[in-house]
N, C-alpha and C. Protein backbone atom coordinates (compact mmCIF):
# COMPACT_ATOMS: atom_id res chain seq x y z
N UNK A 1 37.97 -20.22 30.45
CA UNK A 1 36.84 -21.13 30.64
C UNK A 1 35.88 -20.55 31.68
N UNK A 2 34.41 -20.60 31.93
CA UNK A 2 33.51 -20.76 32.34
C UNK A 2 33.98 -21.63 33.71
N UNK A 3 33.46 -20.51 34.78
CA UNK A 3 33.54 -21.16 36.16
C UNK A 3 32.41 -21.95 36.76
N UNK A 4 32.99 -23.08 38.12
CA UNK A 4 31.76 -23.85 38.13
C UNK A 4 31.13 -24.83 37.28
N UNK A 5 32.07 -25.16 36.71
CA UNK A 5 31.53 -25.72 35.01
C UNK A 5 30.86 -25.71 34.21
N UNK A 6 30.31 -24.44 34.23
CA UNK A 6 29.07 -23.93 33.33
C UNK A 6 29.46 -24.09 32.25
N UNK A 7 29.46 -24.30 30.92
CA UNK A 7 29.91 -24.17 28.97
C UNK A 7 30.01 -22.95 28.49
N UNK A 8 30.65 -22.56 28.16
CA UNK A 8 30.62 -21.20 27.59
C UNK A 8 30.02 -20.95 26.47
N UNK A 9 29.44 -21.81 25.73
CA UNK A 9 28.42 -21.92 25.00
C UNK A 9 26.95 -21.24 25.27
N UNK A 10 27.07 -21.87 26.55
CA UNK A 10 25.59 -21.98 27.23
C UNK A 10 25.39 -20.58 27.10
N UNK A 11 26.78 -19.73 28.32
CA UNK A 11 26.70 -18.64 28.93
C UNK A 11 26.46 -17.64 27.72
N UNK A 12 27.08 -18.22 26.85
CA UNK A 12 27.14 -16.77 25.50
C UNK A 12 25.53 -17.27 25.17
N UNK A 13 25.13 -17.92 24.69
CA UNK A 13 23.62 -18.18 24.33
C UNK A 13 22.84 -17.35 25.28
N UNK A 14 22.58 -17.30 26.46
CA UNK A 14 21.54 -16.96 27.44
C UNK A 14 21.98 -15.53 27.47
N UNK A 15 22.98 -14.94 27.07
CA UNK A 15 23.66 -13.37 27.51
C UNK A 15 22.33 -13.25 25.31
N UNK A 16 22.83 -13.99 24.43
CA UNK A 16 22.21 -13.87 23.19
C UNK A 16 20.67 -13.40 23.55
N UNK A 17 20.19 -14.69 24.11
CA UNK A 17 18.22 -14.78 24.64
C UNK A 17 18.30 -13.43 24.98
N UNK A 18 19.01 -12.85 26.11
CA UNK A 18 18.38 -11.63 26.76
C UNK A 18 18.54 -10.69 25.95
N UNK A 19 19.79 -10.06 25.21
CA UNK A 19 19.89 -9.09 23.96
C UNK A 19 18.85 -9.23 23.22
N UNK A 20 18.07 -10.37 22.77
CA UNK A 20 17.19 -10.81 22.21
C UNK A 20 15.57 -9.84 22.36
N UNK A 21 15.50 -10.79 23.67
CA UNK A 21 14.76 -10.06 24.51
C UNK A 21 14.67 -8.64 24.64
N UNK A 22 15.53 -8.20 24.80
CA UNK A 22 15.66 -6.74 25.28
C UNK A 22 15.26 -5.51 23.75
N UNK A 23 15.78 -6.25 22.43
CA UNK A 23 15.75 -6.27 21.59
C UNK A 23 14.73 -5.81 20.89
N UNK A 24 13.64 -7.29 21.05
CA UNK A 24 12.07 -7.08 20.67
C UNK A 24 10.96 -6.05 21.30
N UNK A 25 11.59 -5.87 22.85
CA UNK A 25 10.45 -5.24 23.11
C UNK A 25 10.99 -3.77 23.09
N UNK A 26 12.42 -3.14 22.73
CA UNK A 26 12.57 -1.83 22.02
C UNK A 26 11.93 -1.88 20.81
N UNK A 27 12.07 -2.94 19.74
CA UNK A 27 11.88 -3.03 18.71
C UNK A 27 10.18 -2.96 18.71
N UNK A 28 9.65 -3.45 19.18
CA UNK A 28 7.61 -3.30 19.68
C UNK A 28 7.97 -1.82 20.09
N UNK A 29 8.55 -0.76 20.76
CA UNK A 29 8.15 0.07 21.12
C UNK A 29 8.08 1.01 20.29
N UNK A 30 9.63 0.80 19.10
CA UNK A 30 9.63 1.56 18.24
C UNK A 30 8.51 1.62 16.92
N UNK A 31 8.25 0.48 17.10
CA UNK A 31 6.91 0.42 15.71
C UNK A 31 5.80 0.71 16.36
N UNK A 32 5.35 1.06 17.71
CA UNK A 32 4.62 1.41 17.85
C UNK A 32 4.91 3.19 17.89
N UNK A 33 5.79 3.54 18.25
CA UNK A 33 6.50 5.10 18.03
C UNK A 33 5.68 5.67 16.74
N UNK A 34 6.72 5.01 15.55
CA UNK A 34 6.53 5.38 14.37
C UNK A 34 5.11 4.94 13.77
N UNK A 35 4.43 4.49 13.80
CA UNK A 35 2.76 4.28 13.81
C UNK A 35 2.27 5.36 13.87
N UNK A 36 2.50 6.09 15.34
CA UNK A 36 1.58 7.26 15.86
C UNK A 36 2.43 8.27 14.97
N UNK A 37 3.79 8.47 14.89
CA UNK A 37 4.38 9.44 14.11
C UNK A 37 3.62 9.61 12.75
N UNK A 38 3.58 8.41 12.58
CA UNK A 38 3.04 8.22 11.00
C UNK A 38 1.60 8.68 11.18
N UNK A 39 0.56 8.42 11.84
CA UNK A 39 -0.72 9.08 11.69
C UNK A 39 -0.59 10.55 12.16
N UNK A 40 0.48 10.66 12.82
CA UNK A 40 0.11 12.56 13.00
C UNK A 40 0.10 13.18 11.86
N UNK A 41 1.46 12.29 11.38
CA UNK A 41 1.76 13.33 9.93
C UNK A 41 0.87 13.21 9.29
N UNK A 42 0.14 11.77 8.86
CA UNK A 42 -1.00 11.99 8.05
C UNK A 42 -2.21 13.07 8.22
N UNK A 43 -2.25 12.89 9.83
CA UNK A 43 -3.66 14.06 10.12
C UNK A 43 -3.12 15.38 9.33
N UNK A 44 -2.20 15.72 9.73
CA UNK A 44 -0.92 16.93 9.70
C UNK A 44 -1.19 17.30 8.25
N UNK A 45 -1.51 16.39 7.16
CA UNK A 45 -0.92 16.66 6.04
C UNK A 45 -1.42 17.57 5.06
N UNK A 46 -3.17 17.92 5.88
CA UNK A 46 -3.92 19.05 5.29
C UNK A 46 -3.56 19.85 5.63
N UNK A 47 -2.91 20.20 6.65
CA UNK A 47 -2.55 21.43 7.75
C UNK A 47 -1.61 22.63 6.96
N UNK A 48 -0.54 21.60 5.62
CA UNK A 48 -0.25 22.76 4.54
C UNK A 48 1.31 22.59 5.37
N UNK A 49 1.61 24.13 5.66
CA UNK A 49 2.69 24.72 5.88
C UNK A 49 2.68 24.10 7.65
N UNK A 50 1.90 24.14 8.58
CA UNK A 50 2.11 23.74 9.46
C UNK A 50 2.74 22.58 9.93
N UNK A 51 2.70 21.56 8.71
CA UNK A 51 2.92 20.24 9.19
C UNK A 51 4.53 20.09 8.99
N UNK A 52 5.15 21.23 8.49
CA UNK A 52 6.69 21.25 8.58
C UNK A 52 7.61 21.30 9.38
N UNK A 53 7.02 21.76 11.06
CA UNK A 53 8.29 21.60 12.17
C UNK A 53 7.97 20.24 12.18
N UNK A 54 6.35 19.73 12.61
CA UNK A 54 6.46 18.42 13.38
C UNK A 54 6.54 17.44 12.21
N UNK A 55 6.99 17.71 10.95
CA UNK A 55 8.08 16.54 10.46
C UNK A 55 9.38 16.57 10.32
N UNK A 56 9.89 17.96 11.05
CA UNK A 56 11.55 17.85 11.22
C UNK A 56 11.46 16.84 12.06
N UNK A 57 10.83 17.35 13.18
CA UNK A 57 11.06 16.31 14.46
C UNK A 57 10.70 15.29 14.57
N UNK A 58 9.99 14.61 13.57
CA UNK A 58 9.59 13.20 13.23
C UNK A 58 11.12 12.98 12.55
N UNK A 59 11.16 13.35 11.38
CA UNK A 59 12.61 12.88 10.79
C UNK A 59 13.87 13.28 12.21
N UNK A 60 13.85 13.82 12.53
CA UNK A 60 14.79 13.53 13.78
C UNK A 60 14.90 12.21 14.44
N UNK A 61 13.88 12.24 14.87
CA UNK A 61 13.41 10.91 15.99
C UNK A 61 13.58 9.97 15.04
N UNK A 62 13.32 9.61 13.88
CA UNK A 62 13.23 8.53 12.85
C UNK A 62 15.12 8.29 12.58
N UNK A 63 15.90 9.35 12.66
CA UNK A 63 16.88 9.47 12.67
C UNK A 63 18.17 8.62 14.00
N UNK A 64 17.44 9.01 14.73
CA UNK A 64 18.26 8.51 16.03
C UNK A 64 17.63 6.98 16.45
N UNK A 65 16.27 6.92 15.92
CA UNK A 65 15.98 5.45 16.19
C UNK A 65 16.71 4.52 15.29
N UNK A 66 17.05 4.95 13.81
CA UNK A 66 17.66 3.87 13.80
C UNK A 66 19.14 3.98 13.66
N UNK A 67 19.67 4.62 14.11
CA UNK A 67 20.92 5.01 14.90
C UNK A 67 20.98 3.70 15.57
N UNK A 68 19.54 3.80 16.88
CA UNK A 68 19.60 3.15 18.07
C UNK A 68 19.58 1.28 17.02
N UNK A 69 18.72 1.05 16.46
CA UNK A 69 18.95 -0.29 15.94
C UNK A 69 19.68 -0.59 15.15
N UNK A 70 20.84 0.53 14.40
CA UNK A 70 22.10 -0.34 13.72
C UNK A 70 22.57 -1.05 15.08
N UNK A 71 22.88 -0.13 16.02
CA UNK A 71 23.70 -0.54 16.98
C UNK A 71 23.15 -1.64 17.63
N UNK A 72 22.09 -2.03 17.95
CA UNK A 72 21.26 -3.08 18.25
C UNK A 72 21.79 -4.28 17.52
N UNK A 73 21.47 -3.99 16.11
CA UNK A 73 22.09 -5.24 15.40
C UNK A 73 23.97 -5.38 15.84
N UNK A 74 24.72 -4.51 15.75
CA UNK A 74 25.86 -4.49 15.72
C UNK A 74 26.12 -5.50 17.37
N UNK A 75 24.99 -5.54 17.79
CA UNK A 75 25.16 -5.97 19.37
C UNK A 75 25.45 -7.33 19.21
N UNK A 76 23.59 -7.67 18.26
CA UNK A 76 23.45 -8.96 18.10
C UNK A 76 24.41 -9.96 17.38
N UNK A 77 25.10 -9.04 16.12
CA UNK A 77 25.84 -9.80 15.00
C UNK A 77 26.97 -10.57 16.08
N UNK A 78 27.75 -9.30 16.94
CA UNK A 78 29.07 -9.40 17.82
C UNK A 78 28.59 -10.78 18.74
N UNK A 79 27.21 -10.60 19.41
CA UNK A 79 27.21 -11.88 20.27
C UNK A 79 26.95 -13.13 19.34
N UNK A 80 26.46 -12.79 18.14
CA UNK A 80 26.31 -14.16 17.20
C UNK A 80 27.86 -15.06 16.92
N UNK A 81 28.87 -14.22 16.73
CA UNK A 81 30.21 -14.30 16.47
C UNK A 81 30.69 -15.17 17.41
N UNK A 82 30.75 -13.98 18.49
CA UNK A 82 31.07 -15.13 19.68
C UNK A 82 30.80 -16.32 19.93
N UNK A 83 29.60 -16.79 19.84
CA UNK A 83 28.90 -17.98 20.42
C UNK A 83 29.00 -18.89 19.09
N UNK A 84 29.67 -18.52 17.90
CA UNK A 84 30.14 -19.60 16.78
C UNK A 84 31.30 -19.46 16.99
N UNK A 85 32.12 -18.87 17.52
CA UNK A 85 33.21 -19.30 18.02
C UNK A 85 34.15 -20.11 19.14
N UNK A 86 32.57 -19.72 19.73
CA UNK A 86 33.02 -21.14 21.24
C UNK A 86 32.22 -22.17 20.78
N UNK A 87 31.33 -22.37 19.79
CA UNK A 87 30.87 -23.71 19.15
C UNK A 87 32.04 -23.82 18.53
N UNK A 88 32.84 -23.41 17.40
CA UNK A 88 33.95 -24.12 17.19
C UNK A 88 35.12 -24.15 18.26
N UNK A 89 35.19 -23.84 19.27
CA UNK A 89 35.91 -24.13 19.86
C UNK A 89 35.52 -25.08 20.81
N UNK A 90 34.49 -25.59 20.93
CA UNK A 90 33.99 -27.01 21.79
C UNK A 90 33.67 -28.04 20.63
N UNK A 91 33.44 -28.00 19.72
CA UNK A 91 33.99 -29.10 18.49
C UNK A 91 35.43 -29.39 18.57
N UNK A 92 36.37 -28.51 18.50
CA UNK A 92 37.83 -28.59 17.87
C UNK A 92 38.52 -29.31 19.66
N UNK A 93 37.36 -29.49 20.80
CA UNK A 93 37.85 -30.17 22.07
C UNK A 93 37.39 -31.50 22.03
N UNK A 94 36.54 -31.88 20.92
CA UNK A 94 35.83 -33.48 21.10
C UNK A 94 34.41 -32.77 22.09
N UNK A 95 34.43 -31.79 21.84
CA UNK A 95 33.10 -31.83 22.29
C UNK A 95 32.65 -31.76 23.82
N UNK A 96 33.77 -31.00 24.41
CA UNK A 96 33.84 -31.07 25.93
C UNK A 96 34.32 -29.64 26.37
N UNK A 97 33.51 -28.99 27.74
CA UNK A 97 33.51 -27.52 27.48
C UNK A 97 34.73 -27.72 28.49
């Protein structure tokens, strides 16, 4: 149990908000990433033969970003779990943390 009598409900929710949080504004950074990636390549795309390292390294980076947001989700799903599990477990008490 939650010390101080805080709900453990609560606590898993507000730990959720901030993953949340933390979440969106990687997630804003990355669409703004891939935006500019995406217009280089476009400038890039007359360029012929040149435009072939700097789309390895676009597909790289495109690679590890969403690396970075499976795991993001894998964060969110795990704290979603949790916090339906201490909702059923403060139902299955009458409703008392």
């Amino acid at each position: 149990m939650a010390s101080g009598g805080e709900r453990p409900d609560l606590e898993a929710l507000n730990e959720l908000e901030e993953v949340l949080r933390h979440f969106e504004t990687e997630l804003a950074g990355w669409r703004r990433r891939a935006l500019a990636a995406e217009q280089r390549l476009s400038d890039s795309a007359g360029a012929g033969a040149e435009a072939s390292p700097g789309a390895s390294r676009l597909e790289a980076e495109n690679r590890e970003l969403s690396q970075r947001l499976q795991h993001a989700r894998s964060r969110v799903s795990d704290l979603l779990e949790r916090l339906r599990f201490l909702e059923q477990q403060q139902r299955g008490n009458g409703g008392f943390a």
